[in-house]
PDB file of N, CA and C in Angstrom:
ATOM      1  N   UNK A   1       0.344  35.649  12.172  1.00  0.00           N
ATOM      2  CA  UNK A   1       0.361  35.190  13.541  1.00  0.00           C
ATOM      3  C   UNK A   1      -0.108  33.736  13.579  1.00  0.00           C
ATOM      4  N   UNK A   2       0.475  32.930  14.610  1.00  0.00           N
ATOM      5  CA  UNK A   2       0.373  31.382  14.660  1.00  0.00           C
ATOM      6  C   UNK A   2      -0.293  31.585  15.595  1.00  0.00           C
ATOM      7  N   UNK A   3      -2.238  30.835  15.820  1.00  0.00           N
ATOM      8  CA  UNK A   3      -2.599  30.351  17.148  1.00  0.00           C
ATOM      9  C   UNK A   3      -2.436  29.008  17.017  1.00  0.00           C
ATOM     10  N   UNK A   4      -1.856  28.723  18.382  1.00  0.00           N
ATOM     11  CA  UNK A   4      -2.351  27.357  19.076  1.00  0.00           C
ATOM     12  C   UNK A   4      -3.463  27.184  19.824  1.00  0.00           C
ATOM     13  N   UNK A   5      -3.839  26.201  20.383  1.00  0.00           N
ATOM     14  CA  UNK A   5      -5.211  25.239  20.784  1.00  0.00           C
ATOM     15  C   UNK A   5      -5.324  25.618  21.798  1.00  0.00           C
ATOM     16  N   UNK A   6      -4.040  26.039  23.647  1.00  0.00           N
ATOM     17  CA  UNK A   6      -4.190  25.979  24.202  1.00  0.00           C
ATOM     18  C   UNK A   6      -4.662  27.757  24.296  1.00  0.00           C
ATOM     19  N   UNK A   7      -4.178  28.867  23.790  1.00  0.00           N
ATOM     20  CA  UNK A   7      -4.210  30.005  23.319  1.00  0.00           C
ATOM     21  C   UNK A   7      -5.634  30.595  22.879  1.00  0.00           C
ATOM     22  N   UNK A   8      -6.221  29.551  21.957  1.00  0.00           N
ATOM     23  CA  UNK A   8      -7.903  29.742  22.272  1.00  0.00           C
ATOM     24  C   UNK A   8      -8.757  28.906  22.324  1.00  0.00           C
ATOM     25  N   UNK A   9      -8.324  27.754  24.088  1.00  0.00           N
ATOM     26  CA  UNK A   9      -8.940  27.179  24.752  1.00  0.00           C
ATOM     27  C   UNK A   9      -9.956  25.940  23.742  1.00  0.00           C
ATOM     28  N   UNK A  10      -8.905  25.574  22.856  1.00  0.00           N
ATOM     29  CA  UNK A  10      -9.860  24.691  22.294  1.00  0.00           C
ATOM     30  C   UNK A  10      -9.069  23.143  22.560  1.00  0.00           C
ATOM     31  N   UNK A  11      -9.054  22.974  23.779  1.00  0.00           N
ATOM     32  CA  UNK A  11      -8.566  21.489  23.750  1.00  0.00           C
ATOM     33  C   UNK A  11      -9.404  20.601  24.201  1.00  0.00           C
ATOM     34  N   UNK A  12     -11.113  20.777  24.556  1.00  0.00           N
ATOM     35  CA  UNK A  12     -11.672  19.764  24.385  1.00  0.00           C
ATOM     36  C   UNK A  12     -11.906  19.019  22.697  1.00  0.00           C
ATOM     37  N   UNK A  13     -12.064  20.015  22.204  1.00  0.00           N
ATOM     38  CA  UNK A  13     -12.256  19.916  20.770  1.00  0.00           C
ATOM     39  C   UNK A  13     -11.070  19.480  19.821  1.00  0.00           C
ATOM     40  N   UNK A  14     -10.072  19.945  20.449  1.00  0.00           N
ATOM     41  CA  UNK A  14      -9.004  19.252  19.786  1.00  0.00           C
ATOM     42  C   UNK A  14      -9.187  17.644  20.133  1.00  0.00           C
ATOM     43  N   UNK A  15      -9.365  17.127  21.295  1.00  0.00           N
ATOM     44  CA  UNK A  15      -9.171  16.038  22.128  1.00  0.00           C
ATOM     45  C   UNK A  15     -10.287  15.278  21.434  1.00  0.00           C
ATOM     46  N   UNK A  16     -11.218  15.858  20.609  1.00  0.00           N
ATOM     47  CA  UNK A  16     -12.638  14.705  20.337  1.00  0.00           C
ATOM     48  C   UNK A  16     -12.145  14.421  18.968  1.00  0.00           C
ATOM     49  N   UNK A  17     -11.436  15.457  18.283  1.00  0.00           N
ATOM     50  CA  UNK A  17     -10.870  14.926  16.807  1.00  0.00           C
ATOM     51  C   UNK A  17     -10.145  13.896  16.857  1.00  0.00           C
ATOM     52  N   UNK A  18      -9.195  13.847  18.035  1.00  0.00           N
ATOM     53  CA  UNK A  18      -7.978  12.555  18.468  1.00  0.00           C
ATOM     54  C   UNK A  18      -8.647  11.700  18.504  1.00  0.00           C
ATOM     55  N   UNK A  19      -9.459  11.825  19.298  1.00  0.00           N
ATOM     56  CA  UNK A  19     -10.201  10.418  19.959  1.00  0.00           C
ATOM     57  C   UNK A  19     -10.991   9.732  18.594  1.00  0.00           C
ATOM     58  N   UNK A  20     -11.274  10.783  17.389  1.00  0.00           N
ATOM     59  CA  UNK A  20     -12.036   9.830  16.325  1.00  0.00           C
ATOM     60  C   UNK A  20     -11.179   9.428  15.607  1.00  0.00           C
ATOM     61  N   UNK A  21      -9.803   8.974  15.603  1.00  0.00           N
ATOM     62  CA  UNK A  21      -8.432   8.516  14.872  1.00  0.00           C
ATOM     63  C   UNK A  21      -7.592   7.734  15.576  1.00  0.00           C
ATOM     64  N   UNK A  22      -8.360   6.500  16.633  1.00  0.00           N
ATOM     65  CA  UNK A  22      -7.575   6.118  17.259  1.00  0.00           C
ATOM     66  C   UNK A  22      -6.650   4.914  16.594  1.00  0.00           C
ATOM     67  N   UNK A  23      -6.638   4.630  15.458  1.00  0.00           N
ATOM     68  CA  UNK A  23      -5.201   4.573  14.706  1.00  0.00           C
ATOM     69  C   UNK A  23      -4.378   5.172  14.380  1.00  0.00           C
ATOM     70  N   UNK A  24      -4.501   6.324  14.802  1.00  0.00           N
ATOM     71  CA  UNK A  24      -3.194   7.085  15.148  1.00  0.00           C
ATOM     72  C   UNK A  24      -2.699   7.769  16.405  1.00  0.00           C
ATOM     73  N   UNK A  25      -3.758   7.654  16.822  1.00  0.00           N
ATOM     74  CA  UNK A  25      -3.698   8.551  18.490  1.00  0.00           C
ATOM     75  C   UNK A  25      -4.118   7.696  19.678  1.00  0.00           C
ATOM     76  N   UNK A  26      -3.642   6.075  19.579  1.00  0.00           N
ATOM     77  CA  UNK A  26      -4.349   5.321  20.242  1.00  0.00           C
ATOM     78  C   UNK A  26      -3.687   5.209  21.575  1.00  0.00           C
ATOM     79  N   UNK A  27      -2.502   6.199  21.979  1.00  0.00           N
ATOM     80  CA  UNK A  27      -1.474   6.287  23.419  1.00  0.00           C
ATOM     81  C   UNK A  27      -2.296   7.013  24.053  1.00  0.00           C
ATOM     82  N   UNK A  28      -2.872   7.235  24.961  1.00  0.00           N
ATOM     83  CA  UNK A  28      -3.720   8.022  25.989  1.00  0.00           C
ATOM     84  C   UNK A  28      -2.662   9.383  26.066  1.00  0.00           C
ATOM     85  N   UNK A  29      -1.484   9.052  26.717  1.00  0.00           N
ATOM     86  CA  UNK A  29      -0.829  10.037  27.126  1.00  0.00           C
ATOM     87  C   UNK A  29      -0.405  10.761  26.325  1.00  0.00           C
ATOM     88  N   UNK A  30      -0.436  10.391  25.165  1.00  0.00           N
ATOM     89  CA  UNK A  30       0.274  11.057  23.836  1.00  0.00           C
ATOM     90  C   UNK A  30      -1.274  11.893  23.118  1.00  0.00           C
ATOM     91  N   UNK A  31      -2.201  11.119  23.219  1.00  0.00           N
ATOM     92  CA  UNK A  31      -3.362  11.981  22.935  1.00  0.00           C
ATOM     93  C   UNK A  31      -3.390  13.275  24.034  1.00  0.00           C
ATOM     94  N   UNK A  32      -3.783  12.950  24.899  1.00  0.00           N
ATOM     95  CA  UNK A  32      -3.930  14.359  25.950  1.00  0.00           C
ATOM     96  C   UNK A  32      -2.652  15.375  25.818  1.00  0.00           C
ATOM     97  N   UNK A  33      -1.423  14.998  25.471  1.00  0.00           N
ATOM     98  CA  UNK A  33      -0.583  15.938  25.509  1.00  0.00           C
ATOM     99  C   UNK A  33      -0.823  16.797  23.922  1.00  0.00           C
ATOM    100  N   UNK A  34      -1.375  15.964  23.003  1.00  0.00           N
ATOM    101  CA  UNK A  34      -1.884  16.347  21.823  1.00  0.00           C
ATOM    102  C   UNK A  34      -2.928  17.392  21.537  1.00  0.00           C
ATOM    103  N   UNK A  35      -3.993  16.876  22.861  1.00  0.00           N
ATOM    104  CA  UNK A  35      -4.876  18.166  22.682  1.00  0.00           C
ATOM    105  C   UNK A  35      -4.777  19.351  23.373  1.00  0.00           C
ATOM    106  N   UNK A  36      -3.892  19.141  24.112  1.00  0.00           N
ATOM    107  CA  UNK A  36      -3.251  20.240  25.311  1.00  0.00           C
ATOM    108  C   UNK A  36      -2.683  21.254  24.136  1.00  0.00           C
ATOM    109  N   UNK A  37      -1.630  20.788  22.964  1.00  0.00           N
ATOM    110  CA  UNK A  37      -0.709  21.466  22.562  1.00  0.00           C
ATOM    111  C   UNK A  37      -1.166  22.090  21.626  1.00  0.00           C
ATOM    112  N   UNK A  38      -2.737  21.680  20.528  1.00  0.00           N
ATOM    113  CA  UNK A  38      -3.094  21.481  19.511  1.00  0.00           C
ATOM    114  C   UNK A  38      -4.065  22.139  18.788  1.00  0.00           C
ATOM    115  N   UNK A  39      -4.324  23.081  18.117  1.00  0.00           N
ATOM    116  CA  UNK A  39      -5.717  23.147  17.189  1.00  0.00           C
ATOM    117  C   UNK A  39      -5.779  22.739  16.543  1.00  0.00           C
ATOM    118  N   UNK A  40      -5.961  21.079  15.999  1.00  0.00           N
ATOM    119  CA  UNK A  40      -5.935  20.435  14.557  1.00  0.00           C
ATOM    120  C   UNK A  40      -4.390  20.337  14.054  1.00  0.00           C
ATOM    121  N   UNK A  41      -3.409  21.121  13.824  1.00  0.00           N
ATOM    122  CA  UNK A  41      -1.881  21.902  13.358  1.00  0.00           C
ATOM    123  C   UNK A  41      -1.088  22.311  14.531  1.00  0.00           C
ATOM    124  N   UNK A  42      -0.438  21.498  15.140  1.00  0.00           N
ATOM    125  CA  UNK A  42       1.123  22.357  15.562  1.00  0.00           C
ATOM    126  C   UNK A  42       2.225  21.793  15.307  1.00  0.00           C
ATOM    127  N   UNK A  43       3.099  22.983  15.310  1.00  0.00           N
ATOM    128  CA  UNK A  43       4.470  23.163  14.620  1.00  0.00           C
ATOM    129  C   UNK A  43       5.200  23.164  16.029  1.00  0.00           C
ATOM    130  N   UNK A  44       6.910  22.610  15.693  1.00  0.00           N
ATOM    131  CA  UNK A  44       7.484  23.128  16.766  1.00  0.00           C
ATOM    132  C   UNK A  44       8.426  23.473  15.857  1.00  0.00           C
ATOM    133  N   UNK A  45       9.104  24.897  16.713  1.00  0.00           N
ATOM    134  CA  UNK A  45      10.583  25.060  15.905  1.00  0.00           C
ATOM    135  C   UNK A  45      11.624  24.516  16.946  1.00  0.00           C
ATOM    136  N   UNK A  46      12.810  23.955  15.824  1.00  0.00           N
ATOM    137  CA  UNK A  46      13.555  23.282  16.172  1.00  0.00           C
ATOM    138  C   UNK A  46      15.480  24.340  16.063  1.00  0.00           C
ATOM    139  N   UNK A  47      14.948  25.131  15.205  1.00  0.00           N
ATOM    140  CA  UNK A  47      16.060  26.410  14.288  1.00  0.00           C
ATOM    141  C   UNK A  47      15.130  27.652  14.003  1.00  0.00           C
ATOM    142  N   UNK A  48      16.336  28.538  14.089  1.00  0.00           N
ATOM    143  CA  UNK A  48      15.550  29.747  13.313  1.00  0.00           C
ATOM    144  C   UNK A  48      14.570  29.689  11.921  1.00  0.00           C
ATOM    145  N   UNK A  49      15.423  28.790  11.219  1.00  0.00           N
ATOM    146  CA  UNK A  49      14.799  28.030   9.796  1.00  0.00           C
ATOM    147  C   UNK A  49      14.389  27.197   9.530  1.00  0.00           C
ATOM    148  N   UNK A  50      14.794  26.292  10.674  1.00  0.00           N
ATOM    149  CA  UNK A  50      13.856  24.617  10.780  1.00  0.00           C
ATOM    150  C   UNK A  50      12.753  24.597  11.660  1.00  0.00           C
ATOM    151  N   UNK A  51      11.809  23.428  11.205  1.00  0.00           N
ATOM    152  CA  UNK A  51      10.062  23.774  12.324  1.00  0.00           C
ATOM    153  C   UNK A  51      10.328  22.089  11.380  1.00  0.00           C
ATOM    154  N   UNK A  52       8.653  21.847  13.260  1.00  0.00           N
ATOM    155  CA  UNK A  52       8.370  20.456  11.941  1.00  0.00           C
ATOM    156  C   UNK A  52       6.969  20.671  12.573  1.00  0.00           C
ATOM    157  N   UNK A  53       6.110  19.709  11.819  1.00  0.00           N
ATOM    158  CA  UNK A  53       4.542  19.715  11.788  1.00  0.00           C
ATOM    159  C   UNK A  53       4.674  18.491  13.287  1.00  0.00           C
ATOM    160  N   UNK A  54       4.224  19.164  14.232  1.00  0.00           N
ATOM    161  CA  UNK A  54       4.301  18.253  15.661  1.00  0.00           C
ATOM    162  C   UNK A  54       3.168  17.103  15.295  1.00  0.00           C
ATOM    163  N   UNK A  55       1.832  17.898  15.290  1.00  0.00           N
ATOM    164  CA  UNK A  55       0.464  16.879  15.319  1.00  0.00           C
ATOM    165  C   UNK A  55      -0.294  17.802  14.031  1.00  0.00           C
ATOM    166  N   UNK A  56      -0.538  16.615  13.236  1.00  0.00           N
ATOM    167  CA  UNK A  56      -2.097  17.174  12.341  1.00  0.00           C
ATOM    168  C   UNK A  56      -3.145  16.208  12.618  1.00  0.00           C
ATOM    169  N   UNK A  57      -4.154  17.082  12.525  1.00  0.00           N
ATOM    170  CA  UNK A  57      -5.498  15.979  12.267  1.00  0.00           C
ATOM    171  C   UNK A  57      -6.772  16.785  12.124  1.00  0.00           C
ATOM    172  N   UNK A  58      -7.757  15.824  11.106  1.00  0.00           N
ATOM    173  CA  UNK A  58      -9.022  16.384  10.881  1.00  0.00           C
ATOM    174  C   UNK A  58     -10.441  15.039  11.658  1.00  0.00           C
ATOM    175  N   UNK A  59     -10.831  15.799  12.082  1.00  0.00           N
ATOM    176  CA  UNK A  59     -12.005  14.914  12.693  1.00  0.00           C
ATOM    177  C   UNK A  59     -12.422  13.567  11.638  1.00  0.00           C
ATOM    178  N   UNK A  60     -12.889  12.669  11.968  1.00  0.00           N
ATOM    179  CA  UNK A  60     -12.785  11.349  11.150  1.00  0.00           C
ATOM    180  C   UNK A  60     -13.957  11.945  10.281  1.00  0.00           C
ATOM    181  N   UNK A  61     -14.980  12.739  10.483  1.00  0.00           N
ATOM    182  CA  UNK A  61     -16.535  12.821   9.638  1.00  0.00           C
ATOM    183  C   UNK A  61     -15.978  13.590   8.624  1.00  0.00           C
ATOM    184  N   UNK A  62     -14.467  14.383   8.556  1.00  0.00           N
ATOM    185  CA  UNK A  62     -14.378  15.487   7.823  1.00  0.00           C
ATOM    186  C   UNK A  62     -13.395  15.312   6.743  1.00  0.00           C
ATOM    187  N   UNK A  63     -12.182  13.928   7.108  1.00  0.00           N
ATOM    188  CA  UNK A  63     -11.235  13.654   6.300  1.00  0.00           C
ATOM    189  C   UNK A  63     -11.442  13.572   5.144  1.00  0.00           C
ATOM    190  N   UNK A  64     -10.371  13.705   4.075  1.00  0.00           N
ATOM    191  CA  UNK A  64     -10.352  13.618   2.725  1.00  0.00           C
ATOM    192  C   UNK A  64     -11.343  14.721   1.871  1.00  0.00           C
ATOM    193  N   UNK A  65     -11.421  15.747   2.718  1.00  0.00           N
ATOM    194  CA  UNK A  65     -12.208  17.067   1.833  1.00  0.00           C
ATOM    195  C   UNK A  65     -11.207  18.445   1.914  1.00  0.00           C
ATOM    196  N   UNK A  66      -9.369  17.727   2.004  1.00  0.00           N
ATOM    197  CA  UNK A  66      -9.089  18.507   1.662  1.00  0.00           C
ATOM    198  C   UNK A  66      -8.795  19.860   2.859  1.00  0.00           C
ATOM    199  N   UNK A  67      -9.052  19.280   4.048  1.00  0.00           N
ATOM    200  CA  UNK A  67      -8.884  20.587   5.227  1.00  0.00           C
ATOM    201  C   UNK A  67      -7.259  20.376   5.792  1.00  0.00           C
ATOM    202  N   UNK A  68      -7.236  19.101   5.673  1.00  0.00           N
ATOM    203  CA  UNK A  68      -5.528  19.064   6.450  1.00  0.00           C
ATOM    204  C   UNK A  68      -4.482  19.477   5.419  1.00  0.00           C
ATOM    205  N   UNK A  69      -4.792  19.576   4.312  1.00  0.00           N
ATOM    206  CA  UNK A  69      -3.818  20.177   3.278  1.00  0.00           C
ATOM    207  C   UNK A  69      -4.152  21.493   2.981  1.00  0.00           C
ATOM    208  N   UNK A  70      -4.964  22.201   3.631  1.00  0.00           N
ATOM    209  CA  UNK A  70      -5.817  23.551   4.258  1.00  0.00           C
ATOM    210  C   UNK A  70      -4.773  24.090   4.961  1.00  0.00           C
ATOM    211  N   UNK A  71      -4.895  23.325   5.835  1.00  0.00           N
ATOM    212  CA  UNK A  71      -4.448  23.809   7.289  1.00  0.00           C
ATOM    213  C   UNK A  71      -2.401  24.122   6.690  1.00  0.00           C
ATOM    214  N   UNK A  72      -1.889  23.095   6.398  1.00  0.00           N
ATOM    215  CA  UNK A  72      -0.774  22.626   5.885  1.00  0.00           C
ATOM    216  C   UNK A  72      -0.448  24.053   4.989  1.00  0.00           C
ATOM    217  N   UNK A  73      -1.209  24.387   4.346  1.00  0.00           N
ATOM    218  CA  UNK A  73      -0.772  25.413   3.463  1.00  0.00           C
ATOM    219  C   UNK A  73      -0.861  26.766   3.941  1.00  0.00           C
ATOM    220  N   UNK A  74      -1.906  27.037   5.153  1.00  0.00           N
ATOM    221  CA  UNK A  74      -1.601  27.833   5.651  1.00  0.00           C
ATOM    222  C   UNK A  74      -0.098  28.327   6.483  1.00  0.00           C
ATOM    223  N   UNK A  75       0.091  27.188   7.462  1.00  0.00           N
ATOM    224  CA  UNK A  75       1.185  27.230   7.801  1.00  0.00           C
ATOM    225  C   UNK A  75       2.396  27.161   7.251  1.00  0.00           C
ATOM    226  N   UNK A  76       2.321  26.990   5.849  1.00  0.00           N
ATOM    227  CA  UNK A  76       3.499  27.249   4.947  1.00  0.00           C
ATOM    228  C   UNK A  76       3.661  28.915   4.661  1.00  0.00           C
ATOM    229  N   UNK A  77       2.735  29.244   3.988  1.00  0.00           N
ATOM    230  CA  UNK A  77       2.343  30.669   4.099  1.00  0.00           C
ATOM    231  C   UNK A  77       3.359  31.528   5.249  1.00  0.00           C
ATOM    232  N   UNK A  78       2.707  31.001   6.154  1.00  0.00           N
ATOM    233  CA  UNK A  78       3.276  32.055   7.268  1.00  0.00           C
ATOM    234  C   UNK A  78       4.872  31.758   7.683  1.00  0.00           C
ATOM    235  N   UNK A  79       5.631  30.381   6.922  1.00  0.00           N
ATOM    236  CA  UNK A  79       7.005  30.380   7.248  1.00  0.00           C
ATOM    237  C   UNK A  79       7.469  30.868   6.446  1.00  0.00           C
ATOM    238  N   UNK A  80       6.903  31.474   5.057  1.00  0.00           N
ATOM    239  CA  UNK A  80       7.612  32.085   4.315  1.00  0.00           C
ATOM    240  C   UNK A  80       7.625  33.214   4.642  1.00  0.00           C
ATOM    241  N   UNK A  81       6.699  33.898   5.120  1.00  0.00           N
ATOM    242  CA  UNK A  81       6.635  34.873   5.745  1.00  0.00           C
ATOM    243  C   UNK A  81       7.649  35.440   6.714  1.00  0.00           C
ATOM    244  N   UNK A  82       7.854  34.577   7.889  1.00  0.00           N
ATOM    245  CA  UNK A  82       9.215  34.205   8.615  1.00  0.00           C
ATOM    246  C   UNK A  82      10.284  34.186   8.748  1.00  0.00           C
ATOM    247  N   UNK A  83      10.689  33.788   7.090  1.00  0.00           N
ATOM    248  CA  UNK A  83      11.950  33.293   6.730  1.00  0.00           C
ATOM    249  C   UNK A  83      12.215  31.727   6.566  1.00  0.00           C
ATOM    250  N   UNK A  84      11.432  30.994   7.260  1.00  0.00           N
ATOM    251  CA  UNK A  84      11.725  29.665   7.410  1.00  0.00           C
ATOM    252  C   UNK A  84      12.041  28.907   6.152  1.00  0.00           C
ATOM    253  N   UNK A  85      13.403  28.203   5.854  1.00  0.00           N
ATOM    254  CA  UNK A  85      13.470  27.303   4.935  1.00  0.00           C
ATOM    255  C   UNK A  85      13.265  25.636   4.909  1.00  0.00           C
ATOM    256  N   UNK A  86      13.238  25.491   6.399  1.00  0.00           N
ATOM    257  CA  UNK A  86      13.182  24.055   6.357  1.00  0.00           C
ATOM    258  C   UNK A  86      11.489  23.615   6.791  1.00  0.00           C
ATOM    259  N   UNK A  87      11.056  22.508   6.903  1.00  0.00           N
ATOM    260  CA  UNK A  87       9.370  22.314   7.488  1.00  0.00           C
ATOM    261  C   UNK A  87       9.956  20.411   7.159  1.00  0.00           C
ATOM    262  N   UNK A  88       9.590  20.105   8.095  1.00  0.00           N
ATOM    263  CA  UNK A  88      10.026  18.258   8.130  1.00  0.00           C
ATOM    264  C   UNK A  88       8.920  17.866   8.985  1.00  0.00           C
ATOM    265  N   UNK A  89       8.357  16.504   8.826  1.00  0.00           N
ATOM    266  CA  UNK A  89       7.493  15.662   9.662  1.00  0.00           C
ATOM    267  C   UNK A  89       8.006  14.296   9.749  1.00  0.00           C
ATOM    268  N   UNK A  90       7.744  13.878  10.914  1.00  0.00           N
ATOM    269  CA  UNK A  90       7.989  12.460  11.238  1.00  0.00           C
ATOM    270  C   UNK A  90       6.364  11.678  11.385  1.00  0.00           C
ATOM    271  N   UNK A  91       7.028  10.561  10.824  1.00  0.00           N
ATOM    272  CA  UNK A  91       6.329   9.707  10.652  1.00  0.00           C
ATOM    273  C   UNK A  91       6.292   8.555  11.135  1.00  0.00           C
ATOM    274  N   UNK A  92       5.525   7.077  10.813  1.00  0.00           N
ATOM    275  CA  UNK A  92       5.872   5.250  11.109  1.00  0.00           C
ATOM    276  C   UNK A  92       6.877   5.535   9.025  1.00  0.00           C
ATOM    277  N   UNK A  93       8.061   4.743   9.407  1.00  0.00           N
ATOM    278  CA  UNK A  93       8.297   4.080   8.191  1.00  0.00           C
ATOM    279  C   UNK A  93       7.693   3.499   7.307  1.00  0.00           C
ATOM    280  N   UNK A  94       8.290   3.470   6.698  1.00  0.00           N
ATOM    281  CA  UNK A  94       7.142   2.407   5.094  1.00  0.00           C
ATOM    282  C   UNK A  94       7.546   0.964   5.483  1.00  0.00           C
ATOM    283  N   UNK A  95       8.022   0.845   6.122  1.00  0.00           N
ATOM    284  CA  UNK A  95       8.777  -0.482   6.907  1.00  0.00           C
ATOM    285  C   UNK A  95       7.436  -1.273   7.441  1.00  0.00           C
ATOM    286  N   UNK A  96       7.051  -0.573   7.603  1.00  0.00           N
ATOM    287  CA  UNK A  96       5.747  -0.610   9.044  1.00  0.00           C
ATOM    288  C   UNK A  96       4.459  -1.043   7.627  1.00  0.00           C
ATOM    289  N   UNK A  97       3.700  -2.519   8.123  1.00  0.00           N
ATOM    290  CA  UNK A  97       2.713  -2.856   7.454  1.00  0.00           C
ATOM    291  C   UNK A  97       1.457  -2.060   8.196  1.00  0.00           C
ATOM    292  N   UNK A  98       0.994  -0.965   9.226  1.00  0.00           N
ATOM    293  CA  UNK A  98       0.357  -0.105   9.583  1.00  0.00           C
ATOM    294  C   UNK A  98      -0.658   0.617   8.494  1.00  0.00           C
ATOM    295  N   UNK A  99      -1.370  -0.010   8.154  1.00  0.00           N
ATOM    296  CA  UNK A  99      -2.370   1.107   6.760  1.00  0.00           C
ATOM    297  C   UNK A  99      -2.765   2.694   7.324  1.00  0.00           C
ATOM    298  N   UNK A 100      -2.822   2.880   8.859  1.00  0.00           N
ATOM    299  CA  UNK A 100      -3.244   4.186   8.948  1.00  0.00           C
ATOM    300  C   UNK A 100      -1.887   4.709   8.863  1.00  0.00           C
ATOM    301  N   UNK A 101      -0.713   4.855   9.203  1.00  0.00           N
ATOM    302  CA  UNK A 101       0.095   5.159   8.577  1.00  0.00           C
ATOM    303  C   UNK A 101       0.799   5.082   7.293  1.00  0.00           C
ATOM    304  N   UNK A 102       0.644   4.146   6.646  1.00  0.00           N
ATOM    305  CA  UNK A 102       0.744   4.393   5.236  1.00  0.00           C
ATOM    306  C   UNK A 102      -0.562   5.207   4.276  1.00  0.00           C
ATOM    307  N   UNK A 103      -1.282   5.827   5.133  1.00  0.00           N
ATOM    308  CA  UNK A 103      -2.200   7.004   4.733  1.00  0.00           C
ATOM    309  C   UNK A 103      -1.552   8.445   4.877  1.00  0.00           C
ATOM    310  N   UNK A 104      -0.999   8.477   5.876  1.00  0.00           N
ATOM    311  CA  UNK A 104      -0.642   9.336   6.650  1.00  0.00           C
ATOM    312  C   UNK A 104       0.983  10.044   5.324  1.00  0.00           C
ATOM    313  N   UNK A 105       1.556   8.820   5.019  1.00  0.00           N
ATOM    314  CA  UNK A 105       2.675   9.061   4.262  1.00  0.00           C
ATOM    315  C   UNK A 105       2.151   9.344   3.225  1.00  0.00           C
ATOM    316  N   UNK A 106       1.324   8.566   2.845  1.00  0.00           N
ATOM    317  CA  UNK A 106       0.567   9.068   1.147  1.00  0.00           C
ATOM    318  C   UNK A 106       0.124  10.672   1.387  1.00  0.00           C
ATOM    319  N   UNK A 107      -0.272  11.419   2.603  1.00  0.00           N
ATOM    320  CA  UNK A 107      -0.866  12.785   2.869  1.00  0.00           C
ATOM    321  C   UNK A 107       0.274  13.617   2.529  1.00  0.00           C
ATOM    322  N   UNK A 108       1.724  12.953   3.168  1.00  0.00           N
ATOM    323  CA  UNK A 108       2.891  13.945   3.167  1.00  0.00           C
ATOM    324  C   UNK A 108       3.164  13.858   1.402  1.00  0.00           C
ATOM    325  N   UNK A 109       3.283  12.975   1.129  1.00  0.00           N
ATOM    326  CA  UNK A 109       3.806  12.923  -0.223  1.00  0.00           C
ATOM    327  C   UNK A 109       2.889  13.927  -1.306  1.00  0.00           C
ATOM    328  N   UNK A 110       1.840  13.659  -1.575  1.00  0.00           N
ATOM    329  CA  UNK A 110       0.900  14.507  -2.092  1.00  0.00           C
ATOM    330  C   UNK A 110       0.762  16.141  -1.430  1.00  0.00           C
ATOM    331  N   UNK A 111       1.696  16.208  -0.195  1.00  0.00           N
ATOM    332  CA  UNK A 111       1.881  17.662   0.349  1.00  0.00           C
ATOM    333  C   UNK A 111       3.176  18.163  -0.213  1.00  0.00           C
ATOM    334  N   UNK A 112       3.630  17.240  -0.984  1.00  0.00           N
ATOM    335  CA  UNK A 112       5.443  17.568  -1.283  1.00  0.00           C
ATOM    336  C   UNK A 112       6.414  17.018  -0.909  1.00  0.00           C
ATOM    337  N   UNK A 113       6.165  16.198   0.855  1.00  0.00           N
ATOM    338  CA  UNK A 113       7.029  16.349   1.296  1.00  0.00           C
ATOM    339  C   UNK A 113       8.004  14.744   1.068  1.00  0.00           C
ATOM    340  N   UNK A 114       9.174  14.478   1.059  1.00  0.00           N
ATOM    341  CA  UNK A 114       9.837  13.383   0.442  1.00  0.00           C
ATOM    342  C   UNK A 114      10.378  12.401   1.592  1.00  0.00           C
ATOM    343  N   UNK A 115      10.627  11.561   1.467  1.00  0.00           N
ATOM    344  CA  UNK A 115      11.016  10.016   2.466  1.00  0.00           C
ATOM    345  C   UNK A 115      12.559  10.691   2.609  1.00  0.00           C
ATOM    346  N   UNK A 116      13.366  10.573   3.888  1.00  0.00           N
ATOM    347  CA  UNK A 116      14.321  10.601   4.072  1.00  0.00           C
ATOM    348  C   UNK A 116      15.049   9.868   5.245  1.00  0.00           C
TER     349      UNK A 116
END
């Protein structure tokens, strides 16, 4: 079973993780719709077999120990479970001189996932 954020009422808490990443979450409106939608991980499906990773994030005190590739693997888990063959994320391009996004791509890559 998939929970979301709004499901067990955790969107202040989602909303304080955003707020400590505001190189990536620095749109107001795009944050609040983030913590509305969010526990740390949501997915949207797009196909019976396609989903993509909507929003990830780990609180800034907690990054790099390994929880967002936690979280990531859980939700793989459960699309296999599913059936799901596809899982895609969007990103900023490598185009983009942005360092918090070229973090962000270094996360996908080291998750598997490939530039397309």
């Amino acid at each position: 079973m998939l929970f979301l954020g709004p499901e067990l009422q955790l969107e202040s808490q989602c909303e304080a993780v955003l707020r400590s990443l505001p190189e990536w979450f620095g749109i107001e409106k795009a944050l609040c719709m983030y913590a509305a939608d969010t526990a740390f991980l949501s997915l949207m499906q797009h196909f019976a077999d396609s989903w993509e990773i909507h929003c990830v994030a780990v609180h800034s005190s907690a990054r790099n120990r390994g929880h967002g590739k936690a979280l990531l693997r859980h939700s793989e888990r459960w699309f296999v479970e599913q059936g799901v063959k596809f899982l895609q994320v969007k990103t900023v391009a490598h185009t983009s001189k942005n360092a918090a996004y070229a973090e962000s791509r270094k996360f996908y890559a080291a998750c598997g996932f490939t530039p397309k």
